[in-house]
PDB file of N, CA and C in Angstrom:
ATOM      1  N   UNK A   1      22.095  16.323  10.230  1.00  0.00           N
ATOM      2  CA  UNK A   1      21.459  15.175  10.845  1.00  0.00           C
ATOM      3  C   UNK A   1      22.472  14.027  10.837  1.00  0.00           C
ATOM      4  N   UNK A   2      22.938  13.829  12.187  1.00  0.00           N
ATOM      5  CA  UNK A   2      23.679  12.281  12.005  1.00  0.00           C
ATOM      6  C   UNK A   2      22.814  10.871  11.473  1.00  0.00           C
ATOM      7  N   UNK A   3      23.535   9.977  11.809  1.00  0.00           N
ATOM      8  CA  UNK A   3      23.153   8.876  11.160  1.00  0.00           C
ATOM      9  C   UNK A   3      22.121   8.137  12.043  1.00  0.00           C
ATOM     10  N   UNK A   4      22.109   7.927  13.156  1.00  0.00           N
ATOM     11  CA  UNK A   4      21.801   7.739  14.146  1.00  0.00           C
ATOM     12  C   UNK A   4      19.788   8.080  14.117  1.00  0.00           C
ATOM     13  N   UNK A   5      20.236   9.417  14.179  1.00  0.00           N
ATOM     14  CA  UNK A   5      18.976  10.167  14.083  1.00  0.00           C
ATOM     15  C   UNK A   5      18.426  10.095  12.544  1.00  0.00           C
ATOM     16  N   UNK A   6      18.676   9.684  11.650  1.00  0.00           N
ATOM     17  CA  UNK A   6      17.873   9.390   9.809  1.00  0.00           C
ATOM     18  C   UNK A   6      17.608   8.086  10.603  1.00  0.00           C
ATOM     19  N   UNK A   7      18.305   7.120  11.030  1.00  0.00           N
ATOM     20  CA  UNK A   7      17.846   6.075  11.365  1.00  0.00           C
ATOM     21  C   UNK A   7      16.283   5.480  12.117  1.00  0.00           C
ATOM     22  N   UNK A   8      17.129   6.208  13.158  1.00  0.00           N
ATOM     23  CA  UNK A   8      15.318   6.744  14.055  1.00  0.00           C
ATOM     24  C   UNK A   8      14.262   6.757  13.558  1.00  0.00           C
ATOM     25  N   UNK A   9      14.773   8.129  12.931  1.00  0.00           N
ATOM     26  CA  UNK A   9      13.197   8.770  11.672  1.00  0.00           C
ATOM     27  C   UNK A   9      12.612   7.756  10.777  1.00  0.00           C
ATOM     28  N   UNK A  10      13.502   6.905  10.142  1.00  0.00           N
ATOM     29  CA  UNK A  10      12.792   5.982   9.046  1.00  0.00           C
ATOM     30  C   UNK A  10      12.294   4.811  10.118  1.00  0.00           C
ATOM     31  N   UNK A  11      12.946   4.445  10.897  1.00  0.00           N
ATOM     32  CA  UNK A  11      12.327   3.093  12.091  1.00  0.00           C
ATOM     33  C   UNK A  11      10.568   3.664  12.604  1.00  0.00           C
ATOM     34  N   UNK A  12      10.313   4.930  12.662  1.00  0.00           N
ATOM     35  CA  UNK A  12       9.273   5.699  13.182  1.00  0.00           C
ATOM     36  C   UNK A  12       8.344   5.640  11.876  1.00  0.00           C
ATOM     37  N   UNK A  13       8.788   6.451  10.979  1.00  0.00           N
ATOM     38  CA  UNK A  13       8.362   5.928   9.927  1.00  0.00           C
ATOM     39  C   UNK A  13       7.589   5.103   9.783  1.00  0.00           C
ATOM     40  N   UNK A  14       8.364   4.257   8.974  1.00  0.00           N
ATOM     41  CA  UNK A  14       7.962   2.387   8.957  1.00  0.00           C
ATOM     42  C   UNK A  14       7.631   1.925   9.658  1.00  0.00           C
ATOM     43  N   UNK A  15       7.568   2.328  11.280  1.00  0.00           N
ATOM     44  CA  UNK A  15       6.175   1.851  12.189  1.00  0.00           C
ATOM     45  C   UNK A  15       5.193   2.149  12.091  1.00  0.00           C
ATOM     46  N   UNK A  16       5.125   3.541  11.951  1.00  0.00           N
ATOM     47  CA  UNK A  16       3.725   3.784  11.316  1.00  0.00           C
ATOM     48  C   UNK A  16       3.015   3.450  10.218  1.00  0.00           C
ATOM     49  N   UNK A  17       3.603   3.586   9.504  1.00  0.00           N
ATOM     50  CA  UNK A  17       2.933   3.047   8.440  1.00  0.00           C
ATOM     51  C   UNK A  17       2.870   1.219   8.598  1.00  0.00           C
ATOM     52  N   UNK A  18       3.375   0.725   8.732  1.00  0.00           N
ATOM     53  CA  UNK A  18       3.151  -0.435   9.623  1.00  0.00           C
ATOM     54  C   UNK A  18       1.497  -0.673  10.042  1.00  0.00           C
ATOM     55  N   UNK A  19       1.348   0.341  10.858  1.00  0.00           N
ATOM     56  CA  UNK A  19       0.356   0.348  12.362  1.00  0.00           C
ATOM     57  C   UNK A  19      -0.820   0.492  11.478  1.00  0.00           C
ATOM     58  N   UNK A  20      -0.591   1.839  11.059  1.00  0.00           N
ATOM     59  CA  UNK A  20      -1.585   1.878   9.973  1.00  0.00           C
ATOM     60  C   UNK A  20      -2.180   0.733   8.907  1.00  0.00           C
ATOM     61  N   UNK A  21      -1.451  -0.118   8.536  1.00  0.00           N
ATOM     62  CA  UNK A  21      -1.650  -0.626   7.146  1.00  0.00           C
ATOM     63  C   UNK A  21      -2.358  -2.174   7.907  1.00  0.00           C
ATOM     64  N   UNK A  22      -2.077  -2.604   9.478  1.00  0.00           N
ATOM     65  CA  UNK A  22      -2.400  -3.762  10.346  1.00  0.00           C
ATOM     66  C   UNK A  22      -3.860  -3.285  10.415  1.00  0.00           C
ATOM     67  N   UNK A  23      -3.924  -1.930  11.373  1.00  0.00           N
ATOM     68  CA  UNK A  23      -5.347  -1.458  11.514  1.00  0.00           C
ATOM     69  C   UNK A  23      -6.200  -1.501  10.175  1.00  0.00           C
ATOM     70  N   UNK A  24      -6.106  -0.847   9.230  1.00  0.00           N
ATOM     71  CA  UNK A  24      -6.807  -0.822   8.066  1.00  0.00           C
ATOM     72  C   UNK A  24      -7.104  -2.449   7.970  1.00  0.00           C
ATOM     73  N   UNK A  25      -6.334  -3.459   7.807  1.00  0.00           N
ATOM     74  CA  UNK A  25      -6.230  -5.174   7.623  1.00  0.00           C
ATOM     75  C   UNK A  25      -7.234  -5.317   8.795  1.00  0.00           C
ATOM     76  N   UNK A  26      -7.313  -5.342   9.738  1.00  0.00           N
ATOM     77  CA  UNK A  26      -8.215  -5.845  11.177  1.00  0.00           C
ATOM     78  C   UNK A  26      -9.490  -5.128  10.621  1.00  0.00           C
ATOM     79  N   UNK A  27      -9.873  -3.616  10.574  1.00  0.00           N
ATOM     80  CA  UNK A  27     -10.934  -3.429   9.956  1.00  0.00           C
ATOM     81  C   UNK A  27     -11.750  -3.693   8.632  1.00  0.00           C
ATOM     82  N   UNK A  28     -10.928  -4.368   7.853  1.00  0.00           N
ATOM     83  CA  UNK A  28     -11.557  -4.878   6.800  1.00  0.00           C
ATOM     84  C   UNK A  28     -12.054  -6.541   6.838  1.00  0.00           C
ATOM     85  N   UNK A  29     -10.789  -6.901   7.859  1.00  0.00           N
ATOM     86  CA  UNK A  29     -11.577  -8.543   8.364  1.00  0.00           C
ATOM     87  C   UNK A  29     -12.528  -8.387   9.027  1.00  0.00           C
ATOM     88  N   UNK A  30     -12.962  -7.481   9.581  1.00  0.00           N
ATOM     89  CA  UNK A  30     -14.302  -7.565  10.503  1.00  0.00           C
ATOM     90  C   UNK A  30     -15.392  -7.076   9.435  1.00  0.00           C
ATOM     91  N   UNK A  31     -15.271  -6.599   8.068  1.00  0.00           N
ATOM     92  CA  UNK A  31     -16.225  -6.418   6.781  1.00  0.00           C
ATOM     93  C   UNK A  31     -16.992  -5.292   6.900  1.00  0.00           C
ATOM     94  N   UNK A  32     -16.367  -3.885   8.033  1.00  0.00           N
ATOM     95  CA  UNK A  32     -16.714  -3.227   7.791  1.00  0.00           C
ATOM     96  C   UNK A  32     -16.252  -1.614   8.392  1.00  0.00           C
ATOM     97  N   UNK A  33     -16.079  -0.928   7.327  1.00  0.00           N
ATOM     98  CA  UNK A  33     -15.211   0.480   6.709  1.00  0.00           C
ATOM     99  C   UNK A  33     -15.846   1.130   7.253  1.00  0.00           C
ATOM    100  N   UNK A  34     -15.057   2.097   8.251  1.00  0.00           N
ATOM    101  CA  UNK A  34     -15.741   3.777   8.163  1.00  0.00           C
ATOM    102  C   UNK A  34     -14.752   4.781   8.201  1.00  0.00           C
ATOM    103  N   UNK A  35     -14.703   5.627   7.364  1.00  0.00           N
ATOM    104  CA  UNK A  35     -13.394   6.888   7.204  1.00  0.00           C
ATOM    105  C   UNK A  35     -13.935   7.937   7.328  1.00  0.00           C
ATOM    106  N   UNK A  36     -13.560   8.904   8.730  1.00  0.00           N
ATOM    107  CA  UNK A  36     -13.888  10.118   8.470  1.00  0.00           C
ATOM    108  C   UNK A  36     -12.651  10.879   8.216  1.00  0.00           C
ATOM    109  N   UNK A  37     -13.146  11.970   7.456  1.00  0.00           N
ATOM    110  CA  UNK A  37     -11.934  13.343   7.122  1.00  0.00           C
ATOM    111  C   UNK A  37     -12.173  14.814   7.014  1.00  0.00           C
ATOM    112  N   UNK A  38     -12.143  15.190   8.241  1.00  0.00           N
ATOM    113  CA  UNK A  38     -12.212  16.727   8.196  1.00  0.00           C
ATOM    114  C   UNK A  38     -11.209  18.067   7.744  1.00  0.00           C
ATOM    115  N   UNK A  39     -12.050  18.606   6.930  1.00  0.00           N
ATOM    116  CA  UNK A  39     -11.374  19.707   6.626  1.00  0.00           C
ATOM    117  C   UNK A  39     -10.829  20.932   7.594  1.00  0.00           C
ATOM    118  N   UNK A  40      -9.850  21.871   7.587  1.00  0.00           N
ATOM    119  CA  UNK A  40      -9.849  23.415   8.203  1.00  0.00           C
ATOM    120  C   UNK A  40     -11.105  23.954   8.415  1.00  0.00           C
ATOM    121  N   UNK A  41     -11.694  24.062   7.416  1.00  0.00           N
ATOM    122  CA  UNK A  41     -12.596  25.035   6.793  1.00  0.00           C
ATOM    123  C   UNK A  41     -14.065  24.458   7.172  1.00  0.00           C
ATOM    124  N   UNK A  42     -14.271  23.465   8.148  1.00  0.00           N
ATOM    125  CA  UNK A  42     -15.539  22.730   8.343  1.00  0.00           C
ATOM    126  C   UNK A  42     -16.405  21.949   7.768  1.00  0.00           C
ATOM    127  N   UNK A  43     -15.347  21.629   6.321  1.00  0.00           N
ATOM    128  CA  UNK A  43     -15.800  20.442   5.859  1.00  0.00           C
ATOM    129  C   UNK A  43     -15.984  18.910   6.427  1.00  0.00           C
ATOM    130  N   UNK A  44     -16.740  17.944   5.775  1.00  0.00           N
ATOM    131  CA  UNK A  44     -16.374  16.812   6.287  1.00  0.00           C
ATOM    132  C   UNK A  44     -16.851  15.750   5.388  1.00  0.00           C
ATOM    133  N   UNK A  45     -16.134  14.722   5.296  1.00  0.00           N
ATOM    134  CA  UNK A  45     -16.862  13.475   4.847  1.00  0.00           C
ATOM    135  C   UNK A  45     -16.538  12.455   5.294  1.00  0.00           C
ATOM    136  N   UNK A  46     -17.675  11.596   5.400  1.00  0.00           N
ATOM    137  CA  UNK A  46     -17.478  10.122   5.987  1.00  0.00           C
ATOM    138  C   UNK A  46     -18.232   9.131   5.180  1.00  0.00           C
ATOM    139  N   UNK A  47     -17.594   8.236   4.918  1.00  0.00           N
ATOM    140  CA  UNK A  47     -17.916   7.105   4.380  1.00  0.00           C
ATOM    141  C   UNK A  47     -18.086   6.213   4.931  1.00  0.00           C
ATOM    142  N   UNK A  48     -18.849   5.328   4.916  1.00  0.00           N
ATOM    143  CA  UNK A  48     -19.085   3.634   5.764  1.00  0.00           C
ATOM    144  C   UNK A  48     -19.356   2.776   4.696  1.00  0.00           C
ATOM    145  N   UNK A  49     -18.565   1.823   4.683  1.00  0.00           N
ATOM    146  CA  UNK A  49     -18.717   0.430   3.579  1.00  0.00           C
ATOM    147  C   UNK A  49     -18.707  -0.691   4.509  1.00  0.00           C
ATOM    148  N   UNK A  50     -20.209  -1.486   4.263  1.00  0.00           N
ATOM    149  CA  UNK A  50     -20.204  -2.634   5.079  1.00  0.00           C
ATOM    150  C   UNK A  50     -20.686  -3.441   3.840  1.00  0.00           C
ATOM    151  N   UNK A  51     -20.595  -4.900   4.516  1.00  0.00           N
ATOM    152  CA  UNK A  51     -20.385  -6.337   3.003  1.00  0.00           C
ATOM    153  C   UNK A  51     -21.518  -6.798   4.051  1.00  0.00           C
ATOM    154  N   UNK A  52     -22.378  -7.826   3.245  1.00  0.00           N
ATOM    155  CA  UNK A  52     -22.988  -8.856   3.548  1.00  0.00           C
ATOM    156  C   UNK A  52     -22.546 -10.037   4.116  1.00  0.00           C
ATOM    157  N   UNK A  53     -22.857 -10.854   5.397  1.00  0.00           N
ATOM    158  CA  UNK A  53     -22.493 -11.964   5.988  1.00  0.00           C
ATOM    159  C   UNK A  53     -22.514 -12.990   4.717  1.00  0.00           C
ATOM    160  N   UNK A  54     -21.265 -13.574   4.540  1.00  0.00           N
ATOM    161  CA  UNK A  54     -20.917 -14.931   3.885  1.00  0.00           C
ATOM    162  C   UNK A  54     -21.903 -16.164   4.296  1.00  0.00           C
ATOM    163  N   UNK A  55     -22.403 -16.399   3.804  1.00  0.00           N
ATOM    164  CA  UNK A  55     -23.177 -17.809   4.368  1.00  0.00           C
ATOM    165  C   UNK A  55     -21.994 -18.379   4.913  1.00  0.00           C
ATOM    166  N   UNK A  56     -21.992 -19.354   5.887  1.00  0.00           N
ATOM    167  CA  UNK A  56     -21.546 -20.055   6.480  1.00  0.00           C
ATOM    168  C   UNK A  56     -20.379 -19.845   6.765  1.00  0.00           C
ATOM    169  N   UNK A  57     -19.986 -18.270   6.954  1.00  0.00           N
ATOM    170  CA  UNK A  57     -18.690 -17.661   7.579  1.00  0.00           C
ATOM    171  C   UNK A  57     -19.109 -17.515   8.988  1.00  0.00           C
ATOM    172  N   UNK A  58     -18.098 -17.617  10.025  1.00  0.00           N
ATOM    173  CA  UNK A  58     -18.203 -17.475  11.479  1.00  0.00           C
ATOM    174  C   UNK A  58     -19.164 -18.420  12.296  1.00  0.00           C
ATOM    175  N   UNK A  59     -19.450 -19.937  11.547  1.00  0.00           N
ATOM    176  CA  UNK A  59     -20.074 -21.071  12.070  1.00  0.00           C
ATOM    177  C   UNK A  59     -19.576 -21.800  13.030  1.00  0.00           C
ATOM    178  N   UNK A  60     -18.510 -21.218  13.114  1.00  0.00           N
ATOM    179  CA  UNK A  60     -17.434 -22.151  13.659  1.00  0.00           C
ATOM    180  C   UNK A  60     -16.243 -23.284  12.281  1.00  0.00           C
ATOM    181  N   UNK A  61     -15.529 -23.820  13.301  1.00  0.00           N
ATOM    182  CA  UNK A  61     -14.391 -24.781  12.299  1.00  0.00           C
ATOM    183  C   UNK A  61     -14.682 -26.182  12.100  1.00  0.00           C
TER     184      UNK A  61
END
């Protein structure tokens, strides 16, 4: 592997995980979680975590 191309790979990388870690941040400011994860084998689980409205959050400024 030249240098060039390790380069690439970690820039790809670190975008993703990037992308990922923004999305996860945007869905938790909006106060509410849902993860699904399926198995091979036809498993599945999903979780949903939602929070209670803050009093006097989203009243405006």
């Amino acid at each position: 592997m030249d240098t060039a191309t390790a380069v690439t790979t970690i820039i790809s990388v670190v975008t993703a995980k990037v992308c990922a870690v923004t999305a996860l941040w945007i869905r938790l400011r909006r106060r509410d979680v849902e993860v699904e994860e399926r198995h091979g084998d036809g498993r599945c689980l999903r979780v949903r975590i939602t929070h209670a409205p803050v009093p006097g959050e989203g009243e405006g400024a």
